[in-house]
PDB file of N, CA and C in Angstrom:
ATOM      1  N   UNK A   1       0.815  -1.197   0.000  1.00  0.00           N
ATOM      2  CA  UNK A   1       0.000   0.000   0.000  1.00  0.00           C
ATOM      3  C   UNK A   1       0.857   1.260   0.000  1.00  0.00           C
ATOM      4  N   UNK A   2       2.103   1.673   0.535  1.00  0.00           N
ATOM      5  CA  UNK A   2       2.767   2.479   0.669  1.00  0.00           C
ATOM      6  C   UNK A   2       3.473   2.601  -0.774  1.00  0.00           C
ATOM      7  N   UNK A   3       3.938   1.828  -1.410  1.00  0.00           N
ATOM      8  CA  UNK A   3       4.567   1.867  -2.527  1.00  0.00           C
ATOM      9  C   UNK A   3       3.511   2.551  -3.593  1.00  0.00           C
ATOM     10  N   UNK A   4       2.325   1.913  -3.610  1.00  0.00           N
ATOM     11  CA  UNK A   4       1.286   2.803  -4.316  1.00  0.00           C
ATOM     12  C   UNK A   4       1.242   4.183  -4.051  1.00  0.00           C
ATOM     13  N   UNK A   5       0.814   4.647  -2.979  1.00  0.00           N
ATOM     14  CA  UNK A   5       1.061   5.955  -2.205  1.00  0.00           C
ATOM     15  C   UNK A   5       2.622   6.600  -2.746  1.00  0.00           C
ATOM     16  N   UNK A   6       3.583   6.115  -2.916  1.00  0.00           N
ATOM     17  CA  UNK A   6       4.762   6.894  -3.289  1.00  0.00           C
ATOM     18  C   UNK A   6       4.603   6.941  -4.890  1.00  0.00           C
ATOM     19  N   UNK A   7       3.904   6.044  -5.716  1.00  0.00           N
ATOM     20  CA  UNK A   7       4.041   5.923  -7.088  1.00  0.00           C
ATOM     21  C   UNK A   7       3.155   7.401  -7.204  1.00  0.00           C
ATOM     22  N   UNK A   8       2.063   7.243  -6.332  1.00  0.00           N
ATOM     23  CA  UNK A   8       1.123   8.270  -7.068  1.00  0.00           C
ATOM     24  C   UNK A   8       1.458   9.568  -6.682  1.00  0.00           C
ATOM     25  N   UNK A   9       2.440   9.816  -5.826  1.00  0.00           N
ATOM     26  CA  UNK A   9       2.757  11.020  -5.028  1.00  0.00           C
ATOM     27  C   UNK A   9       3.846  11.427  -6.257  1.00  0.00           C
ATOM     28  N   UNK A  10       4.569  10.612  -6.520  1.00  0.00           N
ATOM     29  CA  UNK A  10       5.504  11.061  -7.483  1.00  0.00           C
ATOM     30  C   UNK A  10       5.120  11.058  -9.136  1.00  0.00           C
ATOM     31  N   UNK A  11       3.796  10.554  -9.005  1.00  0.00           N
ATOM     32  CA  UNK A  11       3.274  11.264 -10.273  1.00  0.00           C
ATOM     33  C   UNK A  11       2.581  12.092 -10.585  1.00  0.00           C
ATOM     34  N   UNK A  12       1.915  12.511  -9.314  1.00  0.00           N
ATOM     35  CA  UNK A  12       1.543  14.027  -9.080  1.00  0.00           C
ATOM     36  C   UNK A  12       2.298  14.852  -9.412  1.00  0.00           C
ATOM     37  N   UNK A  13       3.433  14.779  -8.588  1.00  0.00           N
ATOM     38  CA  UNK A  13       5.004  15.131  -8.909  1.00  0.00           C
ATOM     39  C   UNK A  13       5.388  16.097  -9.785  1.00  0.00           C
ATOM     40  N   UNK A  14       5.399  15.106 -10.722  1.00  0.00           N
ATOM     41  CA  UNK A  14       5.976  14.909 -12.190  1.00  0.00           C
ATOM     42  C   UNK A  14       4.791  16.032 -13.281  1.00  0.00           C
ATOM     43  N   UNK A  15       3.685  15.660 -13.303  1.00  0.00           N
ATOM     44  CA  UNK A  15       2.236  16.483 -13.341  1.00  0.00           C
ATOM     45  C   UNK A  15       2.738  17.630 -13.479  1.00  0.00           C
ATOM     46  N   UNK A  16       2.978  18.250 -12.120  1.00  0.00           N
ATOM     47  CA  UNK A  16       3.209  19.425 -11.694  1.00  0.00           C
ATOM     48  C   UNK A  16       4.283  20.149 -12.563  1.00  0.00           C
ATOM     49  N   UNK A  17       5.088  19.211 -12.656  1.00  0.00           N
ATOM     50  CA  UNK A  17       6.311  19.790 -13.243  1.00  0.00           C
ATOM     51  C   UNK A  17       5.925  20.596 -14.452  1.00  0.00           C
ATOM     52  N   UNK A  18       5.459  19.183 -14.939  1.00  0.00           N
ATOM     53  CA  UNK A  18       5.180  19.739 -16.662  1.00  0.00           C
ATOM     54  C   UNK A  18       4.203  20.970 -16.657  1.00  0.00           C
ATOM     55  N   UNK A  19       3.247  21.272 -15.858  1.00  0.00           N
ATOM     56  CA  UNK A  19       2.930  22.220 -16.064  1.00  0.00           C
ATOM     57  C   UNK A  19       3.003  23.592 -15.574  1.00  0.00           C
ATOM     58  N   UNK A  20       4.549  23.713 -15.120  1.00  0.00           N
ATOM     59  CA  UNK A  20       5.037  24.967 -14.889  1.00  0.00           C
ATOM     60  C   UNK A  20       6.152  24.934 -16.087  1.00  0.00           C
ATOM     61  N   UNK A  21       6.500  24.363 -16.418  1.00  0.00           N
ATOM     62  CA  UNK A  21       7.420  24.961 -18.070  1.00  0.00           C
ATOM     63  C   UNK A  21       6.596  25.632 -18.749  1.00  0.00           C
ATOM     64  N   UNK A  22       7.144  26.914 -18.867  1.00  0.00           N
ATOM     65  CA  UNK A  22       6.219  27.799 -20.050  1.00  0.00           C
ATOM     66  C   UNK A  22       6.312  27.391 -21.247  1.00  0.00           C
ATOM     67  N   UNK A  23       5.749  28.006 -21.984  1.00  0.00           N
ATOM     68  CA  UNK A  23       5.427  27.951 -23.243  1.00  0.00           C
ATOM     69  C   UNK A  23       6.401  28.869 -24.007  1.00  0.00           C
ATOM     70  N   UNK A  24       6.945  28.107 -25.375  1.00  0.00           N
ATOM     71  CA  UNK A  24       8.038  28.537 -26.373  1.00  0.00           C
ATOM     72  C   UNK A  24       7.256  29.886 -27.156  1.00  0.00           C
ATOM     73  N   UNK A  25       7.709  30.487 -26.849  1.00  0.00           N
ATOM     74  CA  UNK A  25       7.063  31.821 -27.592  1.00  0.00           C
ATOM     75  C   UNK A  25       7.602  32.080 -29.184  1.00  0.00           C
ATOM     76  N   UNK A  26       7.208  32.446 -30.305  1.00  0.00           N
ATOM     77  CA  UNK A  26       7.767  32.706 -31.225  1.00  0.00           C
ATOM     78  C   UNK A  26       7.787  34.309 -32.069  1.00  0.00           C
ATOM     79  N   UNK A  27       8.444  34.907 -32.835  1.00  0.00           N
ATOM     80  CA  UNK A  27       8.331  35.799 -33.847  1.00  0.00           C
ATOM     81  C   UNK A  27       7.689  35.377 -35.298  1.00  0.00           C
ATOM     82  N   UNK A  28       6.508  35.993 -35.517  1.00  0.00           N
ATOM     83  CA  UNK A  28       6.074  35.475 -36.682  1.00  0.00           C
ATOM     84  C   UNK A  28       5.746  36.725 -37.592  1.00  0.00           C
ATOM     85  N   UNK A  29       6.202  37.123 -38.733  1.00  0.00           N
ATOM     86  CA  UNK A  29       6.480  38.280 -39.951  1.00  0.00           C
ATOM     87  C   UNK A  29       6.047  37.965 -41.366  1.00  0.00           C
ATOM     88  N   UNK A  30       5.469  38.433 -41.715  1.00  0.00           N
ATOM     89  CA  UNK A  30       4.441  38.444 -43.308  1.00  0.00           C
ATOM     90  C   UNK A  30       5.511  39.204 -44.210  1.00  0.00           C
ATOM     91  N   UNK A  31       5.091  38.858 -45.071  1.00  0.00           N
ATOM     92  CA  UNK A  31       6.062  39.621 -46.162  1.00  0.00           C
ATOM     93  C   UNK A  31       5.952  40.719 -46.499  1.00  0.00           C
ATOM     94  N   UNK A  32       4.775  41.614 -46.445  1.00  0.00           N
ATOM     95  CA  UNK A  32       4.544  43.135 -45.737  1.00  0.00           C
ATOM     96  C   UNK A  32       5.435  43.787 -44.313  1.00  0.00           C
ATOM     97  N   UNK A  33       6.054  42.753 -44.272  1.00  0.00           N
ATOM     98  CA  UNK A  33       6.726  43.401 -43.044  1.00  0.00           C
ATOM     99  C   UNK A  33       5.809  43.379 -41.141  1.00  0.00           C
ATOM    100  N   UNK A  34       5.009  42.631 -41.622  1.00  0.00           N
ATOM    101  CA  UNK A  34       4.178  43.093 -39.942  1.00  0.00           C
ATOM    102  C   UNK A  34       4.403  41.560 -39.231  1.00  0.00           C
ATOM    103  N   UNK A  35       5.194  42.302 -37.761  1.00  0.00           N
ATOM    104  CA  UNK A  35       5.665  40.808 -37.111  1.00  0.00           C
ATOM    105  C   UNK A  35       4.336  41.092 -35.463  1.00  0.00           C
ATOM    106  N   UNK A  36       4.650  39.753 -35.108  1.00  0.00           N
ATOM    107  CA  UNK A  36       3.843  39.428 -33.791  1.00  0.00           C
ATOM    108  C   UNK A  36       4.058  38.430 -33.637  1.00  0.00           C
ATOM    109  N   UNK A  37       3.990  38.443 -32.012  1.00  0.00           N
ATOM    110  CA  UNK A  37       4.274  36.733 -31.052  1.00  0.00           C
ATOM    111  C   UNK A  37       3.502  35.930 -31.071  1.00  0.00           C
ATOM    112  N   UNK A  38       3.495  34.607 -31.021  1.00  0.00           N
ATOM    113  CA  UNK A  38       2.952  33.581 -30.818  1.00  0.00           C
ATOM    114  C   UNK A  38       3.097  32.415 -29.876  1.00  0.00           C
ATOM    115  N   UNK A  39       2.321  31.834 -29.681  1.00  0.00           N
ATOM    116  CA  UNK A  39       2.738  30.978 -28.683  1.00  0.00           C
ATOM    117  C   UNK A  39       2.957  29.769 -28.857  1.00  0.00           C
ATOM    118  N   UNK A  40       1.863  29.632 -30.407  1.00  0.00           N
ATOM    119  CA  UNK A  40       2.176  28.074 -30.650  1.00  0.00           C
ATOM    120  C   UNK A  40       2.667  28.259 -32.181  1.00  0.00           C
ATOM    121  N   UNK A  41       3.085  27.771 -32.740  1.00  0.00           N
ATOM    122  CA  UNK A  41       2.947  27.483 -34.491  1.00  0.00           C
ATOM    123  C   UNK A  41       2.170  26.903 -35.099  1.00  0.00           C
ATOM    124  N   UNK A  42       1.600  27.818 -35.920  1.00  0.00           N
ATOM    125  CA  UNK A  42       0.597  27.233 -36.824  1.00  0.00           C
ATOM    126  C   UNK A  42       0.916  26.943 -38.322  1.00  0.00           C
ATOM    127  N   UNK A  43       0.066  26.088 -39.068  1.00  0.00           N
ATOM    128  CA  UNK A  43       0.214  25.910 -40.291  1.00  0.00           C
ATOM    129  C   UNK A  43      -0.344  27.320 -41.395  1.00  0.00           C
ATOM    130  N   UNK A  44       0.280  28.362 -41.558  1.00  0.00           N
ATOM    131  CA  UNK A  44      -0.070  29.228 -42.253  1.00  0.00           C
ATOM    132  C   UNK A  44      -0.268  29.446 -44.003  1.00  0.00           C
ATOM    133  N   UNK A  45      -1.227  29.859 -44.689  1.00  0.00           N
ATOM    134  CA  UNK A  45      -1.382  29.444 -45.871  1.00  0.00           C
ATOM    135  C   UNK A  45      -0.305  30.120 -46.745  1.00  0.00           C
ATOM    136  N   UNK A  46       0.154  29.385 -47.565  1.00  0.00           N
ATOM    137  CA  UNK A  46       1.610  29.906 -48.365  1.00  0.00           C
ATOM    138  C   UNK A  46       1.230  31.334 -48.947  1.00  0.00           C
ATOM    139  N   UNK A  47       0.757  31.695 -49.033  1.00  0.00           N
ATOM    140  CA  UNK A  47       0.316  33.060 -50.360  1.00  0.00           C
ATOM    141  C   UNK A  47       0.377  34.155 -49.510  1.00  0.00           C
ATOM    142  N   UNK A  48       0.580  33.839 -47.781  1.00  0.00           N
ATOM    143  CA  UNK A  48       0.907  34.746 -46.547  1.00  0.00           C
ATOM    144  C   UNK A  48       1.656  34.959 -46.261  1.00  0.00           C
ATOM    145  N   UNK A  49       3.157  34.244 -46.815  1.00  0.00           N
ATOM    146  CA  UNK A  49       4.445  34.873 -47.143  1.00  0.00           C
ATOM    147  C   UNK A  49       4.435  34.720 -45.680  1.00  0.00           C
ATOM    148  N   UNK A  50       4.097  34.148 -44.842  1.00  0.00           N
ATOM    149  CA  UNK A  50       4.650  33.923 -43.386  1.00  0.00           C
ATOM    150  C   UNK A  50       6.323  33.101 -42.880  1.00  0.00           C
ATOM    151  N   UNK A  51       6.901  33.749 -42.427  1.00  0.00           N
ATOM    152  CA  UNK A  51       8.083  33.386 -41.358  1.00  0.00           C
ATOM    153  C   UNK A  51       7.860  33.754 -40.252  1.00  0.00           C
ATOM    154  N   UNK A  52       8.376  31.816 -39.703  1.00  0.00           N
ATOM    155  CA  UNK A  52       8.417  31.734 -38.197  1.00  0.00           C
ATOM    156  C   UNK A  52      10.084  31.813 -37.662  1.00  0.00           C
ATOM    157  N   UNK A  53       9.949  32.699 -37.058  1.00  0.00           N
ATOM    158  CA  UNK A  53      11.351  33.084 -35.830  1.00  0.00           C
ATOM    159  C   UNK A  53      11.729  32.804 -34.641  1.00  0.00           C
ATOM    160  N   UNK A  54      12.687  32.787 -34.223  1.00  0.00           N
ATOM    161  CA  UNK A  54      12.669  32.609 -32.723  1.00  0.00           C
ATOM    162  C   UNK A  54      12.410  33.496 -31.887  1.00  0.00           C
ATOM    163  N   UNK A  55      12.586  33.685 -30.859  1.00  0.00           N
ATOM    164  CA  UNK A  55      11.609  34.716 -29.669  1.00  0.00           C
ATOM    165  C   UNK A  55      12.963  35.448 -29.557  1.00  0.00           C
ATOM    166  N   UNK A  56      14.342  35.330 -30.021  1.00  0.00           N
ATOM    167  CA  UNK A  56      15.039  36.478 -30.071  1.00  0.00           C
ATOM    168  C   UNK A  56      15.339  36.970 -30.814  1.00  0.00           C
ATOM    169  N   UNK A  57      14.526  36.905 -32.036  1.00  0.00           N
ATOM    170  CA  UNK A  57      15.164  36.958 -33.695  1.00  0.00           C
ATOM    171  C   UNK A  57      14.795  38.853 -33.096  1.00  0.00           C
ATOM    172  N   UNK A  58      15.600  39.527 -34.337  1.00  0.00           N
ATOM    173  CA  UNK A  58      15.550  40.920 -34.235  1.00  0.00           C
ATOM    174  C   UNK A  58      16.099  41.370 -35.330  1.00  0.00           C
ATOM    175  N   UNK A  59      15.219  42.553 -36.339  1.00  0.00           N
ATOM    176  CA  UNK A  59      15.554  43.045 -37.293  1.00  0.00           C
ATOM    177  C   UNK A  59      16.628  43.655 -37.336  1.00  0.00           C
ATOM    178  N   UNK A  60      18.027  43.602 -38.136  1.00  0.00           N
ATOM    179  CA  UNK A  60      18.627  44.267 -38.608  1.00  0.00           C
ATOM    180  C   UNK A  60      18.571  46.109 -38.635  1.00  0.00           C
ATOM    181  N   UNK A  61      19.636  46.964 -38.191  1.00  0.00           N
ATOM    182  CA  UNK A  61      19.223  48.158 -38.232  1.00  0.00           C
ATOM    183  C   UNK A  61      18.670  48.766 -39.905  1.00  0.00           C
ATOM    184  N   UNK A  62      19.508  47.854 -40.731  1.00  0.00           N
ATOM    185  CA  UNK A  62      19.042  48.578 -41.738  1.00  0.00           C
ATOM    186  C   UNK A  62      17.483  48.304 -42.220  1.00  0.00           C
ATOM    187  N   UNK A  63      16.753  47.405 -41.202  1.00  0.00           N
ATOM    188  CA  UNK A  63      15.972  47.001 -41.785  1.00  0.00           C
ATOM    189  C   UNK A  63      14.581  47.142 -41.370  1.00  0.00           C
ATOM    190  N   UNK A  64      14.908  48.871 -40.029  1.00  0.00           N
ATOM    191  CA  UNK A  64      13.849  49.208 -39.480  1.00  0.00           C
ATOM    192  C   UNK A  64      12.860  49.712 -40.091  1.00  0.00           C
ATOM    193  N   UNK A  65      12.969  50.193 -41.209  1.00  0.00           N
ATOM    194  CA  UNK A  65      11.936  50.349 -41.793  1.00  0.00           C
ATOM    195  C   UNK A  65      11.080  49.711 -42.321  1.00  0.00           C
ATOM    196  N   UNK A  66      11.659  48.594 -42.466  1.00  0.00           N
ATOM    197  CA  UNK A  66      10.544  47.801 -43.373  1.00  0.00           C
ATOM    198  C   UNK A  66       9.120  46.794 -42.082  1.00  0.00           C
ATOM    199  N   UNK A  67      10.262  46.480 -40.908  1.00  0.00           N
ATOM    200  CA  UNK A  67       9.297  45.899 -40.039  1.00  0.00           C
ATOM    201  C   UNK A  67       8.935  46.591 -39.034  1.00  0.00           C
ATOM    202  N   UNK A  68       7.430  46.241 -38.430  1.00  0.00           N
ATOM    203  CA  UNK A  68       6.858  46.846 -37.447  1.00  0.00           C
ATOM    204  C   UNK A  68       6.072  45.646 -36.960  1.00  0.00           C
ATOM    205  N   UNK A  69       5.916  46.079 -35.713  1.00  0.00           N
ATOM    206  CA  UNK A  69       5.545  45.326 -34.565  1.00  0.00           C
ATOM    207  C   UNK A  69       3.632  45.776 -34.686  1.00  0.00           C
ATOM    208  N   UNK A  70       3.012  44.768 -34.984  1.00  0.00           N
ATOM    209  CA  UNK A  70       0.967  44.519 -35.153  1.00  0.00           C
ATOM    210  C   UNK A  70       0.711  43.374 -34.522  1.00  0.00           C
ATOM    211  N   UNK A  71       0.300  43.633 -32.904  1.00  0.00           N
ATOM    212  CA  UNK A  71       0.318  42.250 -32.080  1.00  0.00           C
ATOM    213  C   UNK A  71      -1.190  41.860 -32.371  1.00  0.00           C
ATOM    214  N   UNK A  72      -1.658  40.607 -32.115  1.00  0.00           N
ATOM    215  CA  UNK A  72      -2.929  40.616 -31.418  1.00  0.00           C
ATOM    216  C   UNK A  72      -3.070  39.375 -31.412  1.00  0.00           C
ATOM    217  N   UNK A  73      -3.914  39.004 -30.506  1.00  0.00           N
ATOM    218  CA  UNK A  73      -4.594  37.869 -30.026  1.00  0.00           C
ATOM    219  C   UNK A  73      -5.439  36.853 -30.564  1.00  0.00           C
ATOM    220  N   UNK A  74      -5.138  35.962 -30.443  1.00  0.00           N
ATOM    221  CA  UNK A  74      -5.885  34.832 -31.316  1.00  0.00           C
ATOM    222  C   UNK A  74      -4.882  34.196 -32.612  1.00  0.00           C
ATOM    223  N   UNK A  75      -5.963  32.818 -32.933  1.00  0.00           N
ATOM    224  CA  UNK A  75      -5.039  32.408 -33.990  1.00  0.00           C
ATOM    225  C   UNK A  75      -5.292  33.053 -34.987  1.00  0.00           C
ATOM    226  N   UNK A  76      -4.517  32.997 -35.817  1.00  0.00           N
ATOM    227  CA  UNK A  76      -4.582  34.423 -37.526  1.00  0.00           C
ATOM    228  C   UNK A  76      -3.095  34.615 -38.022  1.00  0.00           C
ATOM    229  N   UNK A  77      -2.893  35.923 -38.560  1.00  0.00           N
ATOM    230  CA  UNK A  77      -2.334  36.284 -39.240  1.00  0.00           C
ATOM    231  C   UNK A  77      -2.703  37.529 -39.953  1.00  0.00           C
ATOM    232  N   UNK A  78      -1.811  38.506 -40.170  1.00  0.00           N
ATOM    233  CA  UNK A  78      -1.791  39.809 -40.635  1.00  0.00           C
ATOM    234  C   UNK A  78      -1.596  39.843 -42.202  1.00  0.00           C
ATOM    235  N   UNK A  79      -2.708  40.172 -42.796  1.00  0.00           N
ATOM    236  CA  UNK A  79      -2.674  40.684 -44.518  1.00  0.00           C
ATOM    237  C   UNK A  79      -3.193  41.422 -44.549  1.00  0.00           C
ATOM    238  N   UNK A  80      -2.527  42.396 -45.368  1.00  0.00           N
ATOM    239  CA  UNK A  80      -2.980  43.643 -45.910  1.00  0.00           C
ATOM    240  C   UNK A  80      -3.423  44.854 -44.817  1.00  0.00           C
ATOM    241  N   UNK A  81      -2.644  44.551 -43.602  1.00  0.00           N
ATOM    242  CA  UNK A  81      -3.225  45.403 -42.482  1.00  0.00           C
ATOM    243  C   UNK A  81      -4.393  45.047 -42.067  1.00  0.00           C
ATOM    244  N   UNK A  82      -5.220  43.930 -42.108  1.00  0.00           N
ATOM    245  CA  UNK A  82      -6.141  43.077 -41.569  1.00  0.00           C
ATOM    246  C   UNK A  82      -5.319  41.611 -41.089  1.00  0.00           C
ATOM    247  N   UNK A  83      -6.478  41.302 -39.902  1.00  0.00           N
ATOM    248  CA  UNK A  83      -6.152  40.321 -38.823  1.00  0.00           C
ATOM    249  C   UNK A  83      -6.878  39.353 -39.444  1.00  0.00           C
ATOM    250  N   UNK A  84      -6.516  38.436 -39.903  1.00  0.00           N
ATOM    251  CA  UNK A  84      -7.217  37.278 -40.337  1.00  0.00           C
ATOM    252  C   UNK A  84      -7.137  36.250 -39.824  1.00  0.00           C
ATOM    253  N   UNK A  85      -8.433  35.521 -39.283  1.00  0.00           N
ATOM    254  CA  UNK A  85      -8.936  34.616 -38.150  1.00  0.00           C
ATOM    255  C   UNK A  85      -8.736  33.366 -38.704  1.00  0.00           C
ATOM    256  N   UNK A  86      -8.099  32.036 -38.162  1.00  0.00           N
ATOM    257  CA  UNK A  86      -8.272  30.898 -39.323  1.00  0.00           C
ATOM    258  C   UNK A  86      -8.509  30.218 -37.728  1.00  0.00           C
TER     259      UNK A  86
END
Protein backbone atom coordinates (compact mmCIF):
# COMPACT_ATOMS: atom_id res chain seq x y z
CA UNK A 1 0.00 0.00 0.00
CA UNK A 2 2.77 2.48 0.67
CA UNK A 3 4.57 1.87 -2.53
CA UNK A 4 1.29 2.80 -4.32
CA UNK A 5 1.06 5.96 -2.20
CA UNK A 6 4.76 6.89 -3.29
CA UNK A 7 4.04 5.92 -7.09
CA UNK A 8 1.12 8.27 -7.07
CA UNK A 9 2.76 11.02 -5.03
CA UNK A 10 5.50 11.06 -7.48
CA UNK A 11 3.27 11.26 -10.27
CA UNK A 12 1.54 14.03 -9.08
CA UNK A 13 5.00 15.13 -8.91
CA UNK A 14 5.98 14.91 -12.19
CA UNK A 15 2.24 16.48 -13.34
CA UNK A 16 3.21 19.42 -11.69
CA UNK A 17 6.31 19.79 -13.24
CA UNK A 18 5.18 19.74 -16.66
CA UNK A 19 2.93 22.22 -16.06
CA UNK A 20 5.04 24.97 -14.89
CA UNK A 21 7.42 24.96 -18.07
CA UNK A 22 6.22 27.80 -20.05
CA UNK A 23 5.43 27.95 -23.24
CA UNK A 24 8.04 28.54 -26.37
CA UNK A 25 7.06 31.82 -27.59
CA UNK A 26 7.77 32.71 -31.22
CA UNK A 27 8.33 35.80 -33.85
CA UNK A 28 6.07 35.48 -36.68
CA UNK A 29 6.48 38.28 -39.95
CA UNK A 30 4.44 38.44 -43.31
CA UNK A 31 6.06 39.62 -46.16
CA UNK A 32 4.54 43.13 -45.74
CA UNK A 33 6.73 43.40 -43.04
CA UNK A 34 4.18 43.09 -39.94
CA UNK A 35 5.67 40.81 -37.11
CA UNK A 36 3.84 39.43 -33.79
CA UNK A 37 4.27 36.73 -31.05
CA UNK A 38 2.95 33.58 -30.82
CA UNK A 39 2.74 30.98 -28.68
CA UNK A 40 2.18 28.07 -30.65
CA UNK A 41 2.95 27.48 -34.49
CA UNK A 42 0.60 27.23 -36.82
CA UNK A 43 0.21 25.91 -40.29
CA UNK A 44 -0.07 29.23 -42.25
CA UNK A 45 -1.38 29.44 -45.87
CA UNK A 46 1.61 29.91 -48.36
CA UNK A 47 0.32 33.06 -50.36
CA UNK A 48 0.91 34.75 -46.55
CA UNK A 49 4.45 34.87 -47.14
CA UNK A 50 4.65 33.92 -43.39
CA UNK A 51 8.08 33.39 -41.36
CA UNK A 52 8.42 31.73 -38.20
CA UNK A 53 11.35 33.08 -35.83
CA UNK A 54 12.67 32.61 -32.72
CA UNK A 55 11.61 34.72 -29.67
CA UNK A 56 15.04 36.48 -30.07
CA UNK A 57 15.16 36.96 -33.70
CA UNK A 58 15.55 40.92 -34.24
CA UNK A 59 15.55 43.05 -37.29
CA UNK A 60 18.63 44.27 -38.61
CA UNK A 61 19.22 48.16 -38.23
CA UNK A 62 19.04 48.58 -41.74
CA UNK A 63 15.97 47.00 -41.79
CA UNK A 64 13.85 49.21 -39.48
CA UNK A 65 11.94 50.35 -41.79
CA UNK A 66 10.54 47.80 -43.37
CA UNK A 67 9.30 45.90 -40.04
CA UNK A 68 6.86 46.85 -37.45
CA UNK A 69 5.54 45.33 -34.56
CA UNK A 70 0.97 44.52 -35.15
CA UNK A 71 0.32 42.25 -32.08
CA UNK A 72 -2.93 40.62 -31.42
CA UNK A 73 -4.59 37.87 -30.03
CA UNK A 74 -5.88 34.83 -31.32
CA UNK A 75 -5.04 32.41 -33.99
CA UNK A 76 -4.58 34.42 -37.53
CA UNK A 77 -2.33 36.28 -39.24
CA UNK A 78 -1.79 39.81 -40.63
CA UNK A 79 -2.67 40.68 -44.52
CA UNK A 80 -2.98 43.64 -45.91
CA UNK A 81 -3.23 45.40 -42.48
CA UNK A 82 -6.14 43.08 -41.57
CA UNK A 83 -6.15 40.32 -38.82
CA UNK A 84 -7.22 37.28 -40.34
CA UNK A 85 -8.94 34.62 -38.15
CA UNK A 86 -8.27 30.90 -39.32
Amino acid sequence: MKSSMKIALAAAALGAVSFAVPASAKIVCNAEGDCWHVHDVYTYPPQAGIVVHEDDWRWADQDKDRYHWHEHDGRGYWRNGIWITF
